[in-house]
C-alpha atoms as a PDB file:
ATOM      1  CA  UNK A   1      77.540 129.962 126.329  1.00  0.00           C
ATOM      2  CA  UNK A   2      77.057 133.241 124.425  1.00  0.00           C
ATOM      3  CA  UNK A   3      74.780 134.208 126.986  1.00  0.00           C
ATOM      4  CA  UNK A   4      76.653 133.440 129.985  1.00  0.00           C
ATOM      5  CA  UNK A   5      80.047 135.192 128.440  1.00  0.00           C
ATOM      6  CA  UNK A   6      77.108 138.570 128.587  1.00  0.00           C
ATOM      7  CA  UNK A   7      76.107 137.892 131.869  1.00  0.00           C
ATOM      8  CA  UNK A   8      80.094 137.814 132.693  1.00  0.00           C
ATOM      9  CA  UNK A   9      81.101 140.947 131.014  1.00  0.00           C
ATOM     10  CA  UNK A  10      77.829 142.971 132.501  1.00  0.00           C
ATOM     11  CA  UNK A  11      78.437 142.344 135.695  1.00  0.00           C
ATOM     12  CA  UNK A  12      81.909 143.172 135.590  1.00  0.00           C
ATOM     13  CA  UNK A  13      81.393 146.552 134.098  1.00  0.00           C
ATOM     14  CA  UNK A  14      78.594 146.822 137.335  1.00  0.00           C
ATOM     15  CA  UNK A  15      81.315 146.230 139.575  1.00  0.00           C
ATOM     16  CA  UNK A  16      83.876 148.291 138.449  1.00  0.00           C
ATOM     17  CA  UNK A  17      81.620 151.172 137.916  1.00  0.00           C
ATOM     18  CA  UNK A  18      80.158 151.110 141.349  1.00  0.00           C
ATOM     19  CA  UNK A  19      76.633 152.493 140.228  1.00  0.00           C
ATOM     20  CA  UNK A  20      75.877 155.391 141.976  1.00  0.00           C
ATOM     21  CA  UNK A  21      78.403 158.665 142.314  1.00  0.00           C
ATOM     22  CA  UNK A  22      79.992 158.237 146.113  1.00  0.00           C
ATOM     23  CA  UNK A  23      80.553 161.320 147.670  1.00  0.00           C
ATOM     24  CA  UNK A  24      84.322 162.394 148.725  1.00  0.00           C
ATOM     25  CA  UNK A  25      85.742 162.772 151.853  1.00  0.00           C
ATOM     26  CA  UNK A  26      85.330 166.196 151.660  1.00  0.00           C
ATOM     27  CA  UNK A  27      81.994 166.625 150.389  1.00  0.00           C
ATOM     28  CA  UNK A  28      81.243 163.807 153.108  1.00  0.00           C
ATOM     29  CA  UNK A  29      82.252 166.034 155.608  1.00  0.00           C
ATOM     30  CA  UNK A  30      80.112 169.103 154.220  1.00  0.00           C
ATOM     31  CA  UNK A  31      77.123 166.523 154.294  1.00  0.00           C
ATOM     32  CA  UNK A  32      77.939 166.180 158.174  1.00  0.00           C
ATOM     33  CA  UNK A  33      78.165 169.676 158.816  1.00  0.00           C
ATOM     34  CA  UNK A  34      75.098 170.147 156.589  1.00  0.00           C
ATOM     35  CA  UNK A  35      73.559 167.874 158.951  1.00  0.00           C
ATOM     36  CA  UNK A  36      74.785 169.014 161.897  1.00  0.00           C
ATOM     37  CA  UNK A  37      73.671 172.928 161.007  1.00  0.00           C
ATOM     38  CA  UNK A  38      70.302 171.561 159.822  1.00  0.00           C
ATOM     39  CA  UNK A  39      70.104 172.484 156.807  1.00  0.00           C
ATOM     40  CA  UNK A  40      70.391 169.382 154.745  1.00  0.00           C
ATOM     41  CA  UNK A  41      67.969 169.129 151.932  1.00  0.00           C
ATOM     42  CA  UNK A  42      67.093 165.511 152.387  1.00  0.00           C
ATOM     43  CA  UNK A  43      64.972 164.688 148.940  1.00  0.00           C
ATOM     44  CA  UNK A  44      66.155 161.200 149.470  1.00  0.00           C
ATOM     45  CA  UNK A  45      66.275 159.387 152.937  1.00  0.00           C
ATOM     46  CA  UNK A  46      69.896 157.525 152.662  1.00  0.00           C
ATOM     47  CA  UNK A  47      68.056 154.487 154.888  1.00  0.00           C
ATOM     48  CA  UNK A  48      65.351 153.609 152.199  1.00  0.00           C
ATOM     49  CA  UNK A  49      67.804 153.860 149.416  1.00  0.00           C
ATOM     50  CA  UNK A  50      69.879 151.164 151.237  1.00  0.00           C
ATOM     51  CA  UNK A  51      66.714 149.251 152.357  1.00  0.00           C
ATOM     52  CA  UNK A  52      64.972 149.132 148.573  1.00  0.00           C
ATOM     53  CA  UNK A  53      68.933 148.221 147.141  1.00  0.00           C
ATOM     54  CA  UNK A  54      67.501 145.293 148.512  1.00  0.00           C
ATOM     55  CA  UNK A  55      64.653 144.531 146.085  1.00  0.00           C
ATOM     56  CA  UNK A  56      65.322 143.860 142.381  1.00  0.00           C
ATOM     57  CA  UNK A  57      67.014 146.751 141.091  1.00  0.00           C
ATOM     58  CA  UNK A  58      65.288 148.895 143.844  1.00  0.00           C
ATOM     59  CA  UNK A  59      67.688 151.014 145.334  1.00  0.00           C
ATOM     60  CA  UNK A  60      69.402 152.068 141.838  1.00  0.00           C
ATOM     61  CA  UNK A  61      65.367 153.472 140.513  1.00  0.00           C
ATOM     62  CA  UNK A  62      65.022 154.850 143.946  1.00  0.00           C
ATOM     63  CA  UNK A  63      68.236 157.420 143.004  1.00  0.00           C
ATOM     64  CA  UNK A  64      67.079 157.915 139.285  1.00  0.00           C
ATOM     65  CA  UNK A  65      69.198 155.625 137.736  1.00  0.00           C
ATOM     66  CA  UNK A  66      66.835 153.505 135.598  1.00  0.00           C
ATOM     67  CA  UNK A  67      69.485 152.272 133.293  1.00  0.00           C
ATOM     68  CA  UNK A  68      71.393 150.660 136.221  1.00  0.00           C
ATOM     69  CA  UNK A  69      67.864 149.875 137.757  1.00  0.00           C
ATOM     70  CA  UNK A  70      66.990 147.446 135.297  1.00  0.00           C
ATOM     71  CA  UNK A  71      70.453 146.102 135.062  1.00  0.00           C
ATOM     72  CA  UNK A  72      70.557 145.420 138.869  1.00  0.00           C
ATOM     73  CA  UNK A  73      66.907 143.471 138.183  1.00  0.00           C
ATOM     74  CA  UNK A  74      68.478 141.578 135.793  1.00  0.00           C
ATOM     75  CA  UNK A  75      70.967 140.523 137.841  1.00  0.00           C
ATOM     76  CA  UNK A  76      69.450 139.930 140.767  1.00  0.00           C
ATOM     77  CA  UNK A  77      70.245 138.284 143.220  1.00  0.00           C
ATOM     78  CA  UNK A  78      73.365 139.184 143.106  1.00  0.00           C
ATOM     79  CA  UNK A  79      72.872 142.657 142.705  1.00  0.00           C
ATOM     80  CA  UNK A  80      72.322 142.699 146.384  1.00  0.00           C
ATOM     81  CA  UNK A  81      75.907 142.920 147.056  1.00  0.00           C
ATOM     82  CA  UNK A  82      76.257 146.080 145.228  1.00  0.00           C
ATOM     83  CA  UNK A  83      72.642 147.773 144.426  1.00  0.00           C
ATOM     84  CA  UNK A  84      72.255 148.904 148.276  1.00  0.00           C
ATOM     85  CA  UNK A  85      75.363 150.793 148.914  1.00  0.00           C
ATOM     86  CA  UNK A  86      74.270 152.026 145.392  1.00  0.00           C
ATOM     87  CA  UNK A  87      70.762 153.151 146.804  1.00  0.00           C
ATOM     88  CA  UNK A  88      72.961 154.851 149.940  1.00  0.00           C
ATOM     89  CA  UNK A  89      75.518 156.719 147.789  1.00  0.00           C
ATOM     90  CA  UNK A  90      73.115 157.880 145.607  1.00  0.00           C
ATOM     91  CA  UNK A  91      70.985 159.277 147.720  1.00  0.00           C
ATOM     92  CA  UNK A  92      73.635 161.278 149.923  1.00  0.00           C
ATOM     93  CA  UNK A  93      74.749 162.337 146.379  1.00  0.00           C
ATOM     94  CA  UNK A  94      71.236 163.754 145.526  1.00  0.00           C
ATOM     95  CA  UNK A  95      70.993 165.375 149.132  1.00  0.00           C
ATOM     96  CA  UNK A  96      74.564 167.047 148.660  1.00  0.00           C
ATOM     97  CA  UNK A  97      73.998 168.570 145.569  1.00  0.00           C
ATOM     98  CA  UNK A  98      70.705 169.751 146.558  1.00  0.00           C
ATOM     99  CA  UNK A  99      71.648 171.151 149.615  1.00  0.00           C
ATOM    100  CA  UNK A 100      74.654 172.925 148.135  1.00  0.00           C
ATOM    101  CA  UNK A 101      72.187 174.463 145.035  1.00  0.00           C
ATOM    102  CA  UNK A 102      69.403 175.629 147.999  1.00  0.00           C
ATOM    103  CA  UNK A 103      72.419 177.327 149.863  1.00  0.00           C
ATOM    104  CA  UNK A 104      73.898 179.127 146.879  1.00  0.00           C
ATOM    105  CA  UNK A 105      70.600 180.398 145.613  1.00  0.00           C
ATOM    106  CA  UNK A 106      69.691 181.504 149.233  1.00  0.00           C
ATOM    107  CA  UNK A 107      73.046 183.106 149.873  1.00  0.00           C
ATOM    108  CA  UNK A 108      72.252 185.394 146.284  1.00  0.00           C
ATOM    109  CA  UNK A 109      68.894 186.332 147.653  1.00  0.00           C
ATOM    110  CA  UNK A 110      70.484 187.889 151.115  1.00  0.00           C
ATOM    111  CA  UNK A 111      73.129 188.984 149.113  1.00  0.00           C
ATOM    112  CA  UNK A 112      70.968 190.897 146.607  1.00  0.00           C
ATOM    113  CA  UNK A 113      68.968 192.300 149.043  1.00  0.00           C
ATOM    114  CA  UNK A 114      71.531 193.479 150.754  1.00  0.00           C
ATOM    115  CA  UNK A 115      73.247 194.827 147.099  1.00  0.00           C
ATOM    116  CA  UNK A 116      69.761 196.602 146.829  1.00  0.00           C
ATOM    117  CA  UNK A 117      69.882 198.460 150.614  1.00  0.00           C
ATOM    118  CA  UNK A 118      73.364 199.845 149.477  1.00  0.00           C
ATOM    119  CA  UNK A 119      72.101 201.558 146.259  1.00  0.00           C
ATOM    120  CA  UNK A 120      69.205 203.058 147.711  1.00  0.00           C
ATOM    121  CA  UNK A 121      71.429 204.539 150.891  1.00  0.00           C
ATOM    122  CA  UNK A 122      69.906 202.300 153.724  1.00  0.00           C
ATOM    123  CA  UNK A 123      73.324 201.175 154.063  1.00  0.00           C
ATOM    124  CA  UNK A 124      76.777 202.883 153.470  1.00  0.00           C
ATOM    125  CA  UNK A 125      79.452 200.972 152.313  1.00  0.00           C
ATOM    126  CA  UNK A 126      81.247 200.026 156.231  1.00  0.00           C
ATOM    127  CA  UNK A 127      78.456 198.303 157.202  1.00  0.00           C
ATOM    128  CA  UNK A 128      77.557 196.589 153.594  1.00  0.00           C
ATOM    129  CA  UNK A 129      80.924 194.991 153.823  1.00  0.00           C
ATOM    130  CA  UNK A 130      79.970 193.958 157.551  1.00  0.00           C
ATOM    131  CA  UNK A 131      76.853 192.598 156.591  1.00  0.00           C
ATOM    132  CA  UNK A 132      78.075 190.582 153.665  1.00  0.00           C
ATOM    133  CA  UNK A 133      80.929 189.482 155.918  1.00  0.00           C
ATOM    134  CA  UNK A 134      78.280 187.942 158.004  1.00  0.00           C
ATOM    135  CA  UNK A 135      76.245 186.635 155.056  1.00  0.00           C
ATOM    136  CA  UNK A 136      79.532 184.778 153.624  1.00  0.00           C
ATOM    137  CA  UNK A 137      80.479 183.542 157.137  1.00  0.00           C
ATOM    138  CA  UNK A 138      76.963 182.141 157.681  1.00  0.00           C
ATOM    139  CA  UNK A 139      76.644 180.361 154.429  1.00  0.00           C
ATOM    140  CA  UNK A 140      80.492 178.880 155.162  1.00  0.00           C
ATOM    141  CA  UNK A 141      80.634 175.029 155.514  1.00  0.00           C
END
């Protein structure tokens, strides 16, 4: 009985947590436009996250959640409802936040190189604030 009341109260904190971090509408449209630019960083393919959400705890380990991972095992099967949209969200979330950290630290680099043409007089400061212009327009999503 104890056991069962557990089971009860486990699951129900599962379901209203909803595992994995989903992405908002507007970071789910940056993802697109990541997409469509081609320059997502994909660490984790979306499709095998869902897929291994189908296994015992599978698709919550595949997006580094361990804890939830061996939650989802223990509850399996009916973590199937639950632990492959978990697998999917995740791994958009890992791709997103990725993506967004290889843009930023690329977007320093130009911008640094282009700090260091403007001190040493390869640039004067009209077409530095063209360039950079460009740099923040290209690295717009």
């Amino acid at each position: 009985m104890m056991l069962k009341k557990l089971l009860i109260a486990v699951l129900g904190v599962v379901l209203l947590s909803g595992c994995a971090t989903r992405l908002n509408s507007l970071q789910e449209r940056e993802y697109a436009a990541f997409e469509n630019a081609n320059v997502l960083v994909e660490e984790k393919n979306p499709t095998t996250g869902m897929i291994l959400g189908l296994l015992p705890g599978g698709g919550s380990f595949y997006v580094r959640e361990p804890a939830l991972g061996v939650i989802n095992l223990l509850l399996w099967p009916a973590s199937i409802l639950w632990d492959p949209i978990s697998g999917l969200n995740g791994s958009k979330s890992i791709n997103y936040d990725l993506t967004k950290y290889s843009l930023k630290k690329e977007k320093s680099k130009e911008i640094a190189l282009l700090d260091q043409k403007l001190s040493s007089g390869e640039l004067d400061t009209k077409s530095y604030a063209l360039e950079k212009s460009k740099i923040n327009q290209k690295f717009d999503f």
